[in-house]
PDB file of N, CA and C in Angstrom:
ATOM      1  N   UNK A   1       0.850  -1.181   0.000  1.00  0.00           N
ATOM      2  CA  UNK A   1       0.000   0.000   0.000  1.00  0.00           C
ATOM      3  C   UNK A   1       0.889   1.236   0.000  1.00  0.00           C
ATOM      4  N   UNK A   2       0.289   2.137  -1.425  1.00  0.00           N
ATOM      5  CA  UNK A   2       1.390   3.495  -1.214  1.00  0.00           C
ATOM      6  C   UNK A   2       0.640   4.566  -0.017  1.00  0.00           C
ATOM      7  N   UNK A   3       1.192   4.601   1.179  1.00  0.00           N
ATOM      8  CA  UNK A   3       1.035   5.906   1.800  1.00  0.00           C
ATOM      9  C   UNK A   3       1.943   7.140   2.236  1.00  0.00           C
ATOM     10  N   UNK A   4       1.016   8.107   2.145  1.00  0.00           N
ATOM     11  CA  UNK A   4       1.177   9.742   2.178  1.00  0.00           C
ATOM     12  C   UNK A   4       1.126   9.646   3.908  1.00  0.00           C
ATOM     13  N   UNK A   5       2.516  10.407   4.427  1.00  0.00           N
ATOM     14  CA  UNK A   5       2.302  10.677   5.630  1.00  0.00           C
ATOM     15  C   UNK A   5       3.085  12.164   5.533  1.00  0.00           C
ATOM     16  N   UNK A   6       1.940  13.022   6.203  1.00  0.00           N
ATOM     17  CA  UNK A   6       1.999  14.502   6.469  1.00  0.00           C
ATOM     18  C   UNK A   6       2.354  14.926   7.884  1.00  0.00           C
ATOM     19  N   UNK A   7       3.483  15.024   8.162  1.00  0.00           N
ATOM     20  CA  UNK A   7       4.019  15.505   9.682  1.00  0.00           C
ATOM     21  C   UNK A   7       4.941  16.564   9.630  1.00  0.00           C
ATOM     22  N   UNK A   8       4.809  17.502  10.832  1.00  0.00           N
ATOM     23  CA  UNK A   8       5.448  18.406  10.194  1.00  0.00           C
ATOM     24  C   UNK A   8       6.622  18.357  11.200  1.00  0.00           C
ATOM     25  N   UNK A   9       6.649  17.476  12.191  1.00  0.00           N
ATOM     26  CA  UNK A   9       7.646  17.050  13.494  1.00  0.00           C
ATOM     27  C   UNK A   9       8.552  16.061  13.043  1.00  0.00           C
ATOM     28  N   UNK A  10       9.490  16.640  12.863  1.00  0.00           N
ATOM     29  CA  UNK A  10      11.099  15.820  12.753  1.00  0.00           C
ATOM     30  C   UNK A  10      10.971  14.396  13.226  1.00  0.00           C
ATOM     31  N   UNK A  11      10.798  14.200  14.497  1.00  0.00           N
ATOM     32  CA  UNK A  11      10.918  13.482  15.408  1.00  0.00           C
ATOM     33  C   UNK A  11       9.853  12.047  15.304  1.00  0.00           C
ATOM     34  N   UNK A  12       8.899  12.458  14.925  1.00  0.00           N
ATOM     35  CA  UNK A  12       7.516  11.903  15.285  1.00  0.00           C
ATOM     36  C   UNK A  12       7.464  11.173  13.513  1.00  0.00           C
ATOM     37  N   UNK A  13       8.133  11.858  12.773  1.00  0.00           N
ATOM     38  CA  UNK A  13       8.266  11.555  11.292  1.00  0.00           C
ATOM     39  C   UNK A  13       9.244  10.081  10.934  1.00  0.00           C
ATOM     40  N   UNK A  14      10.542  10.322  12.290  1.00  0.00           N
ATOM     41  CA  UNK A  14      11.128   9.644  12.503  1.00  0.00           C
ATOM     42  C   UNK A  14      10.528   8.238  12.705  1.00  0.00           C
ATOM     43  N   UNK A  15       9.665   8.488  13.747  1.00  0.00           N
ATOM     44  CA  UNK A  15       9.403   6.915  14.797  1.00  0.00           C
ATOM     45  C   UNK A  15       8.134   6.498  14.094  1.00  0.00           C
ATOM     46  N   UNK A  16       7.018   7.604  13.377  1.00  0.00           N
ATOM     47  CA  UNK A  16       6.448   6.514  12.619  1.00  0.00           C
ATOM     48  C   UNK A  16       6.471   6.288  11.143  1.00  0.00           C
ATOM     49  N   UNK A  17       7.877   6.904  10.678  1.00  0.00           N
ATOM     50  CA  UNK A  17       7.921   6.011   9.459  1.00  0.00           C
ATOM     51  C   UNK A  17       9.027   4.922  10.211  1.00  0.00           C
ATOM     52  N   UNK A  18       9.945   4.655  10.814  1.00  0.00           N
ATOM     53  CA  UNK A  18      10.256   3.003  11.184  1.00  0.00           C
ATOM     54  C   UNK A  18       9.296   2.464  11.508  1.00  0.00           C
ATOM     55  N   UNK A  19       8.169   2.712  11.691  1.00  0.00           N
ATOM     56  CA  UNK A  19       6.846   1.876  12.268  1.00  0.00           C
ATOM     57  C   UNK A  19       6.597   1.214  10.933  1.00  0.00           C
ATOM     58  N   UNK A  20       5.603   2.511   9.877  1.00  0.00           N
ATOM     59  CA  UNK A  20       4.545   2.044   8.888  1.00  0.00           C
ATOM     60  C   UNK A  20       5.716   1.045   8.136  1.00  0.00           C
ATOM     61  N   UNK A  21       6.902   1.333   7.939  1.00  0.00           N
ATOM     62  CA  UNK A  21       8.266   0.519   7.308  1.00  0.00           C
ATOM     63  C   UNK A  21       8.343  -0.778   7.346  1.00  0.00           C
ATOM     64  N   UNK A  22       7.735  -1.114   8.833  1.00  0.00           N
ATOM     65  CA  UNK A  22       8.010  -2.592   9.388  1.00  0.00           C
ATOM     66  C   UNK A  22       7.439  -3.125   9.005  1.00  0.00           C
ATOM     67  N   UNK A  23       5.932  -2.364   8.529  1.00  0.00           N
ATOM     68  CA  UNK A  23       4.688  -3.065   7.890  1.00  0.00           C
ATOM     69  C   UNK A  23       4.787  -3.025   6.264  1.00  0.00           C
ATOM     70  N   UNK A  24       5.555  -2.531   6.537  1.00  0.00           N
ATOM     71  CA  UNK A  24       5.519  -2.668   4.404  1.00  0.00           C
ATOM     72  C   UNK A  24       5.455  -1.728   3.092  1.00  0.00           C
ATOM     73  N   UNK A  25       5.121  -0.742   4.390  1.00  0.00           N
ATOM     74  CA  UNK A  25       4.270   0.461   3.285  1.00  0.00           C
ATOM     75  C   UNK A  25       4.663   0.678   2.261  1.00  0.00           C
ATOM     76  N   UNK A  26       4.747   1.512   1.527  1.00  0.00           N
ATOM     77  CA  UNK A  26       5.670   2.422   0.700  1.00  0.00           C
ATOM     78  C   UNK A  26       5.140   4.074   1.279  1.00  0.00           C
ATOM     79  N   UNK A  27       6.249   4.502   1.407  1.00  0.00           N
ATOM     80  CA  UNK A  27       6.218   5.513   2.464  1.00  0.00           C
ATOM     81  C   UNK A  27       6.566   6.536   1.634  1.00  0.00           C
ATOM     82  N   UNK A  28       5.757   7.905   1.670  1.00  0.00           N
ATOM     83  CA  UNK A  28       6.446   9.133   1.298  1.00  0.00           C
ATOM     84  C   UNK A  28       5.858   9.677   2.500  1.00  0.00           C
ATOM     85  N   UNK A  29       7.059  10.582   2.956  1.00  0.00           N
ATOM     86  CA  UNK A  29       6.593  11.533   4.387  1.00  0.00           C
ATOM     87  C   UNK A  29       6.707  12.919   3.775  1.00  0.00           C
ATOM     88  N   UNK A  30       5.944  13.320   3.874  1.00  0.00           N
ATOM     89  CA  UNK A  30       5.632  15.291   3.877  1.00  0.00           C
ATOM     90  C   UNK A  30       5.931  15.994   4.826  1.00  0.00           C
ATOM     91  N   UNK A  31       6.080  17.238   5.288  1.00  0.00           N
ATOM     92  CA  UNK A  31       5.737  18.199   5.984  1.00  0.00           C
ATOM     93  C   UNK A  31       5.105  19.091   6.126  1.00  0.00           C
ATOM     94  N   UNK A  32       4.708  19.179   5.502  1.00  0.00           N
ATOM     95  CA  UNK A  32       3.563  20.389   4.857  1.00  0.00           C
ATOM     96  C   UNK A  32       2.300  20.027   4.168  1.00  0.00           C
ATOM     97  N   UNK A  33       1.669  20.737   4.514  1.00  0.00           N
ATOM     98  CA  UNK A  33       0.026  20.556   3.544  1.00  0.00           C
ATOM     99  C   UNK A  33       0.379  21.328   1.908  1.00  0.00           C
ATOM    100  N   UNK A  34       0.929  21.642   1.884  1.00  0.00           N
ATOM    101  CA  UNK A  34       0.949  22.176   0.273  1.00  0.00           C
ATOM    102  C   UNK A  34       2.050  20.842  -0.155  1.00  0.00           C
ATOM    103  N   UNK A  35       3.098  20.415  -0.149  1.00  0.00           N
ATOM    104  CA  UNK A  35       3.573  19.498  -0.599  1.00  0.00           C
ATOM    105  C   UNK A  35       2.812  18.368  -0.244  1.00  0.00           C
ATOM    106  N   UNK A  36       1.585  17.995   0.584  1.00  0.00           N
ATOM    107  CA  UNK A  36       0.688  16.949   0.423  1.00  0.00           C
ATOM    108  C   UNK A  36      -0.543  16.758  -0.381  1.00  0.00           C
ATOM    109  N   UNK A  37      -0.518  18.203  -0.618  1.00  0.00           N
ATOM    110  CA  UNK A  37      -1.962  17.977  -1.751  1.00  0.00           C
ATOM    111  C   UNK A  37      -0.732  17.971  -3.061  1.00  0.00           C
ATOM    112  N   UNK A  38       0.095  18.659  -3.459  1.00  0.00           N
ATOM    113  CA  UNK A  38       0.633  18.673  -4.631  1.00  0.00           C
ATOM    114  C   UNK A  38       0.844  16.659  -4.873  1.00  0.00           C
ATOM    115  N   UNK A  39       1.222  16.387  -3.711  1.00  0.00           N
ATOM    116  CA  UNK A  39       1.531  14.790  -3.795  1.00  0.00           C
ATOM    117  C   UNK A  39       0.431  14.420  -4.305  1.00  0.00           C
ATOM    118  N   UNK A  40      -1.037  14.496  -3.667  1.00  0.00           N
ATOM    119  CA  UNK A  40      -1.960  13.654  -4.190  1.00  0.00           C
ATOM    120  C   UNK A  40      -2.545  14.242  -5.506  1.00  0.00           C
ATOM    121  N   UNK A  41      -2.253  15.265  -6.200  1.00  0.00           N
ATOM    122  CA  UNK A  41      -2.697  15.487  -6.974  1.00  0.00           C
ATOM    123  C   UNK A  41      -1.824  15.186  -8.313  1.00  0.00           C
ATOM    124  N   UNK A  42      -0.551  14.687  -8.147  1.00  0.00           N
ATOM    125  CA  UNK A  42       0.570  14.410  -9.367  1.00  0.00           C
ATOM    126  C   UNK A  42       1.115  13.066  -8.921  1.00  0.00           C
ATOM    127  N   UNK A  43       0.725  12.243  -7.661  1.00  0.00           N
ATOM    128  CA  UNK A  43       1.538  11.147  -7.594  1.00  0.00           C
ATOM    129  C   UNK A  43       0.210  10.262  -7.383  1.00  0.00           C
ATOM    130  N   UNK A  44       0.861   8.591  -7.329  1.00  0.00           N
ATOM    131  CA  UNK A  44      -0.068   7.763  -6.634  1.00  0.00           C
ATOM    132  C   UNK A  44      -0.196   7.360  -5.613  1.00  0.00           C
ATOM    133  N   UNK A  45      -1.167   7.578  -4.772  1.00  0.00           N
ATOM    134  CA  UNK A  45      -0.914   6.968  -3.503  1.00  0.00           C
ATOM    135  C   UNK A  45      -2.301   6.274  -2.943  1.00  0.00           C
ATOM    136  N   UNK A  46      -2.337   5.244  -2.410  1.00  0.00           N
ATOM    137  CA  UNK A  46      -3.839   4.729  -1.866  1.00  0.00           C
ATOM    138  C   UNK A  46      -4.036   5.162  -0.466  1.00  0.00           C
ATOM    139  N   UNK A  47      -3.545   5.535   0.062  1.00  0.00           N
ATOM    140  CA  UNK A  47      -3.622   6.013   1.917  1.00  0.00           C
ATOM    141  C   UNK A  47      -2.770   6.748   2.050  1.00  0.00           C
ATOM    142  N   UNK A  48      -3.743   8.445   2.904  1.00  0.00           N
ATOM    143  CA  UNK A  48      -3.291   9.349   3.387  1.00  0.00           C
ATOM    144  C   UNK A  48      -3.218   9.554   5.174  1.00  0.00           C
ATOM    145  N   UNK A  49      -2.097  10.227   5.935  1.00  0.00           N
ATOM    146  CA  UNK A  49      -2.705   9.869   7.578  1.00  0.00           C
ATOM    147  C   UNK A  49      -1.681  10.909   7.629  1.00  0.00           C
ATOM    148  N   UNK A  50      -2.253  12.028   8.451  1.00  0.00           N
ATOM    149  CA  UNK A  50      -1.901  13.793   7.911  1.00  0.00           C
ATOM    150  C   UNK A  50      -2.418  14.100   9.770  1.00  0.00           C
ATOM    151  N   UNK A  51      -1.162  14.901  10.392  1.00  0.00           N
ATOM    152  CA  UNK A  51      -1.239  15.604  11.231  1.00  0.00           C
ATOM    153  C   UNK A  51      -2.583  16.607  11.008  1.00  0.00           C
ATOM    154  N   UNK A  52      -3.451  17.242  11.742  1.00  0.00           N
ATOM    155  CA  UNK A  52      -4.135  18.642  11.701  1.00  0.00           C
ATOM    156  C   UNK A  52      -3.555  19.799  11.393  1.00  0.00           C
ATOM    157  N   UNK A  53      -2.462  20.138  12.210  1.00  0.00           N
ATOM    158  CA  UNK A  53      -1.790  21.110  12.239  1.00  0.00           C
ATOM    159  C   UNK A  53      -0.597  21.620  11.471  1.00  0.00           C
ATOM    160  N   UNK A  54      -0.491  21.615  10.057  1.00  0.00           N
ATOM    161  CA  UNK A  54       0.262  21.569   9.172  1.00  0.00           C
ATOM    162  C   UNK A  54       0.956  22.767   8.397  1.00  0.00           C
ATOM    163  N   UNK A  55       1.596  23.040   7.792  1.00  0.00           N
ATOM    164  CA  UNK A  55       2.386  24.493   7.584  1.00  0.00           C
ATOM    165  C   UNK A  55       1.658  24.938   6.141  1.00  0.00           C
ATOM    166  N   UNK A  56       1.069  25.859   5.572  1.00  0.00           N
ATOM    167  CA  UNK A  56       0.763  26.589   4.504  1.00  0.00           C
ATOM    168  C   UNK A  56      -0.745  25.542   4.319  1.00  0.00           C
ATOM    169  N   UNK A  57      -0.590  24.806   4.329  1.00  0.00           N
ATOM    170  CA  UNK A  57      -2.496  24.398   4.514  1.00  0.00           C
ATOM    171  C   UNK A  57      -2.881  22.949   5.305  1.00  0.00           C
ATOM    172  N   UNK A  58      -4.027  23.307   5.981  1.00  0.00           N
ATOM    173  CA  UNK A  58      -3.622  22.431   7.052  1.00  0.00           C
ATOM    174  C   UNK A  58      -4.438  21.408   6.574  1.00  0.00           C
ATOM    175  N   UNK A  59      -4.650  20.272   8.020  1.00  0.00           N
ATOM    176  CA  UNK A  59      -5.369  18.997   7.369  1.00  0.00           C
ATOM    177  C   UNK A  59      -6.465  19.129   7.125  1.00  0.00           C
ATOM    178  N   UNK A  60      -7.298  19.483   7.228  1.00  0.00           N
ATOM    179  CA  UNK A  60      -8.827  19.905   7.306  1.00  0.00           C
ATOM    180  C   UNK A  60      -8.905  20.037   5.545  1.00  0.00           C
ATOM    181  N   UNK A  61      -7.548  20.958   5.021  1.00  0.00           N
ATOM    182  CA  UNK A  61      -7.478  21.369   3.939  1.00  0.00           C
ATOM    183  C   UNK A  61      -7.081  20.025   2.506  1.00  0.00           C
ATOM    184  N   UNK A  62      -6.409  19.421   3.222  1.00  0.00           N
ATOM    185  CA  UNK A  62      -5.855  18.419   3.229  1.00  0.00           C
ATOM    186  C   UNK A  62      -7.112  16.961   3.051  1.00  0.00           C
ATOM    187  N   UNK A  63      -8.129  17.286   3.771  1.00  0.00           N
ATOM    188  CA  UNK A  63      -8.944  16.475   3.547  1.00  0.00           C
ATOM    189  C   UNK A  63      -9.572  16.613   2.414  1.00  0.00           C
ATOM    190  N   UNK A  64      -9.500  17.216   2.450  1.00  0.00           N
ATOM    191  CA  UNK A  64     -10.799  17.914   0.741  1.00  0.00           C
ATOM    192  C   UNK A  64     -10.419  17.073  -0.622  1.00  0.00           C
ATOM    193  N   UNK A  65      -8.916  17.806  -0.409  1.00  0.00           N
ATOM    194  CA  UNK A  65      -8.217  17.391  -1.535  1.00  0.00           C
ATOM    195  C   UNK A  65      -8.161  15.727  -1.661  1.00  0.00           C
ATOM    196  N   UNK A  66      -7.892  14.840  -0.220  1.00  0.00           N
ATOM    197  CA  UNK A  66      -7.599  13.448  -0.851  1.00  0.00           C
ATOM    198  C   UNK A  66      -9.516  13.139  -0.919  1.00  0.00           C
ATOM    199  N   UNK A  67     -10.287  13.997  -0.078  1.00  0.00           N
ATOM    200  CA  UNK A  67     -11.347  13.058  -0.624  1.00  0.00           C
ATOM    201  C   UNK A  67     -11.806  13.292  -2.150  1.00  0.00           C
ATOM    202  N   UNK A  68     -11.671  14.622  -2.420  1.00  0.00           N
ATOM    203  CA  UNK A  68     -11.856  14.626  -4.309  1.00  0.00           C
ATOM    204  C   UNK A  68     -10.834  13.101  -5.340  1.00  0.00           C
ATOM    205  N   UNK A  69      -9.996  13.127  -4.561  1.00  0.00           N
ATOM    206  CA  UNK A  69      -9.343  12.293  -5.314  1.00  0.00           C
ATOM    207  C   UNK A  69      -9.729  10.478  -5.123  1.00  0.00           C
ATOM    208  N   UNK A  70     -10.628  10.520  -3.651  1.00  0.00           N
ATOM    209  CA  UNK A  70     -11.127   8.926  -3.485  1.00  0.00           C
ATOM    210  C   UNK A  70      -9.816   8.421  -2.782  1.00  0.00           C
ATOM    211  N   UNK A  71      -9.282   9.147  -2.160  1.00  0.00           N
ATOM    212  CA  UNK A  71      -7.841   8.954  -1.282  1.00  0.00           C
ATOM    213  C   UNK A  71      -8.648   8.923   0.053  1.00  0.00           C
ATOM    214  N   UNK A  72      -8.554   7.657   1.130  1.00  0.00           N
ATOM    215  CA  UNK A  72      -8.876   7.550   2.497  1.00  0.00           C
ATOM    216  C   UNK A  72      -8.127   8.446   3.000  1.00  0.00           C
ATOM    217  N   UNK A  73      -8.276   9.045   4.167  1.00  0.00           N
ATOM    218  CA  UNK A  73      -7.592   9.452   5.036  1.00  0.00           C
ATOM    219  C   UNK A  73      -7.621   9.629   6.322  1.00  0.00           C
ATOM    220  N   UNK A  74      -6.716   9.534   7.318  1.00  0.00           N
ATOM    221  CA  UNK A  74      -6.793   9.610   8.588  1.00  0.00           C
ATOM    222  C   UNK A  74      -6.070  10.624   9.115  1.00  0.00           C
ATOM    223  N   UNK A  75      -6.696  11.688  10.183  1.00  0.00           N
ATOM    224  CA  UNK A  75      -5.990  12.953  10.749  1.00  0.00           C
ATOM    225  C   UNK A  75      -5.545  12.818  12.135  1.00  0.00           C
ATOM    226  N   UNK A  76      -4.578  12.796  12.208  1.00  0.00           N
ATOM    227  CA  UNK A  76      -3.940  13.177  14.127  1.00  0.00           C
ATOM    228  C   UNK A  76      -3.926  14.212  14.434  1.00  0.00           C
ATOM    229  N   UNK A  77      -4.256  14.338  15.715  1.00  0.00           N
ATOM    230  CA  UNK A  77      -4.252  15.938  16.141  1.00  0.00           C
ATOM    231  C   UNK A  77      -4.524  15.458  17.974  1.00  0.00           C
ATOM    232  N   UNK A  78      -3.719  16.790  18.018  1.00  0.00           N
ATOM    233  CA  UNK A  78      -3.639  16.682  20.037  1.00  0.00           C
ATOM    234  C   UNK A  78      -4.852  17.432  20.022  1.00  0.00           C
ATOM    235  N   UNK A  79      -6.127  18.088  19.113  1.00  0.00           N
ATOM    236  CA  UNK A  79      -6.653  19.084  19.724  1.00  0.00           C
ATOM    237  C   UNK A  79      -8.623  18.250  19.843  1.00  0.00           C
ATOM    238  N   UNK A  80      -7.885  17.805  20.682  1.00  0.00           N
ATOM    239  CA  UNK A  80      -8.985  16.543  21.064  1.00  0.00           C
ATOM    240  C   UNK A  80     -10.461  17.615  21.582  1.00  0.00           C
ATOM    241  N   UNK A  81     -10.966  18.408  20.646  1.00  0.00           N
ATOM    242  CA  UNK A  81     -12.182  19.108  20.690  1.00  0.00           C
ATOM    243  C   UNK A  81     -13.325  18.590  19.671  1.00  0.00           C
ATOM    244  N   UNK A  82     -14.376  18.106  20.148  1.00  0.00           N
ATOM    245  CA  UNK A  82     -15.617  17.514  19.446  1.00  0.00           C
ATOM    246  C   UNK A  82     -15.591  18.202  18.386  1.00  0.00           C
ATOM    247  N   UNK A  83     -15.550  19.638  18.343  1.00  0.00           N
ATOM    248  CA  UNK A  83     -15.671  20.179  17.076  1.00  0.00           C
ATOM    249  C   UNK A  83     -14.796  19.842  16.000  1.00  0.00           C
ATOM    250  N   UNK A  84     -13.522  19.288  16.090  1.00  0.00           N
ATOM    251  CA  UNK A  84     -12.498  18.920  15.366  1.00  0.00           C
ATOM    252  C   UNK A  84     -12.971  17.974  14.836  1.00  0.00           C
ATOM    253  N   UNK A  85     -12.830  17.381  15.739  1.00  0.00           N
ATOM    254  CA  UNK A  85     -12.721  15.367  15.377  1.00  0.00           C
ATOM    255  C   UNK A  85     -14.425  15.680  14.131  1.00  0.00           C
ATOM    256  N   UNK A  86     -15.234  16.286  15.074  1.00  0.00           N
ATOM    257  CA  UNK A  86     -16.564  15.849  13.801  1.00  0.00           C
ATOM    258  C   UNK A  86     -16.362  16.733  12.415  1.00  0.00           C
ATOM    259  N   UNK A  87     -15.838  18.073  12.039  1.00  0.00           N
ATOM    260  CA  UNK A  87     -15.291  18.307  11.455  1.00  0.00           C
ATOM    261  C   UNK A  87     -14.771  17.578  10.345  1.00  0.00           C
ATOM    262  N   UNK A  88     -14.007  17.059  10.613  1.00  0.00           N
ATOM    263  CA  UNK A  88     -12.608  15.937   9.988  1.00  0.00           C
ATOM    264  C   UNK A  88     -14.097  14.985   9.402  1.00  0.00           C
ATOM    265  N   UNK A  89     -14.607  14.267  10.514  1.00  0.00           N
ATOM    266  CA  UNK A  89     -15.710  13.167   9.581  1.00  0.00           C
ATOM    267  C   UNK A  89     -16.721  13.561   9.081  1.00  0.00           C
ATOM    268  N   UNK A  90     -17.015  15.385   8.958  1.00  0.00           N
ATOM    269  CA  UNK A  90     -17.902  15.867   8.128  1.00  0.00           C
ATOM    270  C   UNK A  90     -17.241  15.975   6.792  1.00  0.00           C
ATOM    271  N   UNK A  91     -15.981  16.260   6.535  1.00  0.00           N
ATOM    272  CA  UNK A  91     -14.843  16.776   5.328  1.00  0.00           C
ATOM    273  C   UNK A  91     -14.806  15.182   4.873  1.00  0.00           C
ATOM    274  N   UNK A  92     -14.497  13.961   6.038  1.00  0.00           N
ATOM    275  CA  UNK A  92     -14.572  12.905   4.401  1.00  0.00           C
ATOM    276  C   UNK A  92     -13.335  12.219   5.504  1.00  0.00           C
ATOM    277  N   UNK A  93     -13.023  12.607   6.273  1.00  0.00           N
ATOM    278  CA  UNK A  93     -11.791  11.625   7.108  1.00  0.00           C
ATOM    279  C   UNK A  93     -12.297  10.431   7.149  1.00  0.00           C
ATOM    280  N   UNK A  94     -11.747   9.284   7.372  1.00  0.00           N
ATOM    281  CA  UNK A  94     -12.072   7.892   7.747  1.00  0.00           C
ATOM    282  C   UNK A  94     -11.845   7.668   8.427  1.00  0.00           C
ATOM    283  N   UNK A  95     -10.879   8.642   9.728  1.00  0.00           N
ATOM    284  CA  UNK A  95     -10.545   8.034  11.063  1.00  0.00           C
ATOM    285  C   UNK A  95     -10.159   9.820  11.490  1.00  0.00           C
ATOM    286  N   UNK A  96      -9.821   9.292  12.880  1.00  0.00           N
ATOM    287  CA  UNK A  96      -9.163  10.454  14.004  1.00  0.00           C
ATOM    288  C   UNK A  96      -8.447  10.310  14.631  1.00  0.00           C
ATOM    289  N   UNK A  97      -7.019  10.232  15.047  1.00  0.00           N
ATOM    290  CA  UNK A  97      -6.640   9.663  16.374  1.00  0.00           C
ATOM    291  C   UNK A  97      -6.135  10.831  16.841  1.00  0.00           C
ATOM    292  N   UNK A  98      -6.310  10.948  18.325  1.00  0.00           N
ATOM    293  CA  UNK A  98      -5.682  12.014  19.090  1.00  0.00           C
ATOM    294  C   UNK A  98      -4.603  11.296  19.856  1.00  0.00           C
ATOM    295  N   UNK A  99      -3.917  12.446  19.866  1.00  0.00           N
ATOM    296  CA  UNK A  99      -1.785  12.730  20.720  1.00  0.00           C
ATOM    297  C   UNK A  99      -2.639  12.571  21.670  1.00  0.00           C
ATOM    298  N   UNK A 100      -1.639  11.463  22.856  1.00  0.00           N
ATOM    299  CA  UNK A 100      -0.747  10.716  22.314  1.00  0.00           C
ATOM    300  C   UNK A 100      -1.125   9.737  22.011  1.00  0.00           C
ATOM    301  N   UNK A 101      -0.414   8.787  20.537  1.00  0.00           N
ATOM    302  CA  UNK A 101      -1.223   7.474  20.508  1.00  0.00           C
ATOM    303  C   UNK A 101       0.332   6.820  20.426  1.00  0.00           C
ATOM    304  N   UNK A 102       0.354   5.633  20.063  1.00  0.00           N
ATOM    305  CA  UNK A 102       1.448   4.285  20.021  1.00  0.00           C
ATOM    306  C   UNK A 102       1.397   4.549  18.236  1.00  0.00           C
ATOM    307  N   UNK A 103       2.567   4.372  17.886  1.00  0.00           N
ATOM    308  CA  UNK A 103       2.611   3.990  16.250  1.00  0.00           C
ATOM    309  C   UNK A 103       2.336   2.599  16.006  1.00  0.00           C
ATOM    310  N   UNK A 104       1.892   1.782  17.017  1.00  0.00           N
ATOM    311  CA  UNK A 104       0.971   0.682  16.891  1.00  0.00           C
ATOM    312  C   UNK A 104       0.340   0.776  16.183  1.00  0.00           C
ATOM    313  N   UNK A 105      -0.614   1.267  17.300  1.00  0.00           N
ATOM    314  CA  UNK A 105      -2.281   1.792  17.545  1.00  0.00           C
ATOM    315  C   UNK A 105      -2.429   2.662  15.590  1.00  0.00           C
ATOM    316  N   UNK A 106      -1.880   3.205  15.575  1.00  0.00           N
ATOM    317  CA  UNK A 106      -1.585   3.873  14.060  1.00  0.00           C
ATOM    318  C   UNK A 106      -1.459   2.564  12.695  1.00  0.00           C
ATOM    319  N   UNK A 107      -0.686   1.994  13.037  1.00  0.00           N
ATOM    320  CA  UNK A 107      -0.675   0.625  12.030  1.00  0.00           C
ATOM    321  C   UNK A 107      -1.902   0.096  12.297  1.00  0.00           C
ATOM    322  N   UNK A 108      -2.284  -0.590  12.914  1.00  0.00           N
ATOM    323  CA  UNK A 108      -3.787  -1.283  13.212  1.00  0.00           C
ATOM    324  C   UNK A 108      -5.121   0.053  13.003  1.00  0.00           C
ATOM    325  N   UNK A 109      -4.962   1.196  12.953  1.00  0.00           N
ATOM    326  CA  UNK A 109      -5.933   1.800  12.199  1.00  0.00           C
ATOM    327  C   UNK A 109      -5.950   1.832  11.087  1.00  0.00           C
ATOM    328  N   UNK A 110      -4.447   2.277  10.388  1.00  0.00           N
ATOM    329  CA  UNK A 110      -4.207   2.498   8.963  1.00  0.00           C
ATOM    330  C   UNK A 110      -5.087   0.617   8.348  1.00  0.00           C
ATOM    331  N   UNK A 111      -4.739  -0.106   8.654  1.00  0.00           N
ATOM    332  CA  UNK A 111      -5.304  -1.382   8.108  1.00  0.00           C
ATOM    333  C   UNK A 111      -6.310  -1.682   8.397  1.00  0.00           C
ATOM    334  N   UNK A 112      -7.145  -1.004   9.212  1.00  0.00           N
ATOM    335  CA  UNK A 112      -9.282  -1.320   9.741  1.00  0.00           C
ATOM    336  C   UNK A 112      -9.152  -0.684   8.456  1.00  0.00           C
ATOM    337  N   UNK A 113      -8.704   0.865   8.923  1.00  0.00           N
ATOM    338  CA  UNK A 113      -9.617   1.964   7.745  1.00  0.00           C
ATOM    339  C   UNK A 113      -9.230   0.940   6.327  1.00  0.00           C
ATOM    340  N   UNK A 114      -8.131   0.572   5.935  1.00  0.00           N
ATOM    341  CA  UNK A 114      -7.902   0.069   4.414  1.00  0.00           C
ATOM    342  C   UNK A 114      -8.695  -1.390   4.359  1.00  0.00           C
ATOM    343  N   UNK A 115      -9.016  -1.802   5.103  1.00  0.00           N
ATOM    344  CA  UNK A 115     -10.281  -3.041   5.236  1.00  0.00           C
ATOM    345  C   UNK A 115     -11.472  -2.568   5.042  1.00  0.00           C
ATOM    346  N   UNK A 116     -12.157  -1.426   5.556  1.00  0.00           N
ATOM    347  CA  UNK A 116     -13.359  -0.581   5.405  1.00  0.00           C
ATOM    348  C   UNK A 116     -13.458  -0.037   4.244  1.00  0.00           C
ATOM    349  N   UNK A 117     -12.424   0.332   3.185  1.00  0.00           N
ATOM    350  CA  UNK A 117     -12.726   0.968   2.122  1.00  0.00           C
ATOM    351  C   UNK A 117     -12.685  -0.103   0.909  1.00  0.00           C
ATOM    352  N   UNK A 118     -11.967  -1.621   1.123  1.00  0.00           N
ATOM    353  CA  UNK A 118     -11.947  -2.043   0.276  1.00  0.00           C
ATOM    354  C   UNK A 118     -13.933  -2.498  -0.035  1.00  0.00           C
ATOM    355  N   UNK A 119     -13.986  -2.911   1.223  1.00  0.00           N
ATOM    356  CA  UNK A 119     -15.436  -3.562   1.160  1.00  0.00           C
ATOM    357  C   UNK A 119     -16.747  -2.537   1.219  1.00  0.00           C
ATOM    358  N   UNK A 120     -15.857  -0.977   0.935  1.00  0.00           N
ATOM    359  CA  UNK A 120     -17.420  -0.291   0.343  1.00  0.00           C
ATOM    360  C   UNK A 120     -17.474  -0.779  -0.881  1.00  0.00           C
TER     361      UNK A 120
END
């Protein structure tokens, strides 16, 4: 599975691409919301999983774009406010996870959500 991961933290970019890695992915990591929509709009990718809080356009923005394209996506964000999270699953997200989670917990979503979309 090609996935788009949008982080804009050094660190956190670090530990879960050795994660999604272990699992197989094919990994392109972003930092930015403008180099993540340019991605989904000129490259291929089947799964997107995009911080909220992103530099020049954020995830929210970010959602739009992979759902025009039929790109799943999943948003992290520490800003664990109802209005967010429903937000995100009004725009077309397929998931939410709020800071802090395990880059587990992240692999075993990324693969529900890609189980859920095969069998719409």
């Amino acid at each position: 599975m090609r996935l788009l991961l949008a982080e804009p933290n050094a660190l956190m970019q670090k530990v879960l691409t050795e994660r999604l890695k272990q699992e197989s992915f094919e990994l392109t990591v972003v930092d930015n919301g403008l180099d993540a929509i340019n991605y989904i709009q000129n490259k291929s990718v089947d799964f997107v999983v995009s911080e909220e809080l992103l530099p020049y356009k954020n995830g929210f923005e970010l959602i739009r774009h992979a759902v025009e394209n039929n790109i799943p996506i999943i948003i992290i964000s520490d800003a664990d406010l109802e209005n967010k999270i429903l937000e995100a699953f009004e725009l077309g997200a397929i998931d939410f996870i709020d800071k802090p989670f395990s880059p587990h917990e992240l692999v075993v979503r990324v693969k529900n959500a890609a189980k859920k979309v095969v069998q719409i």
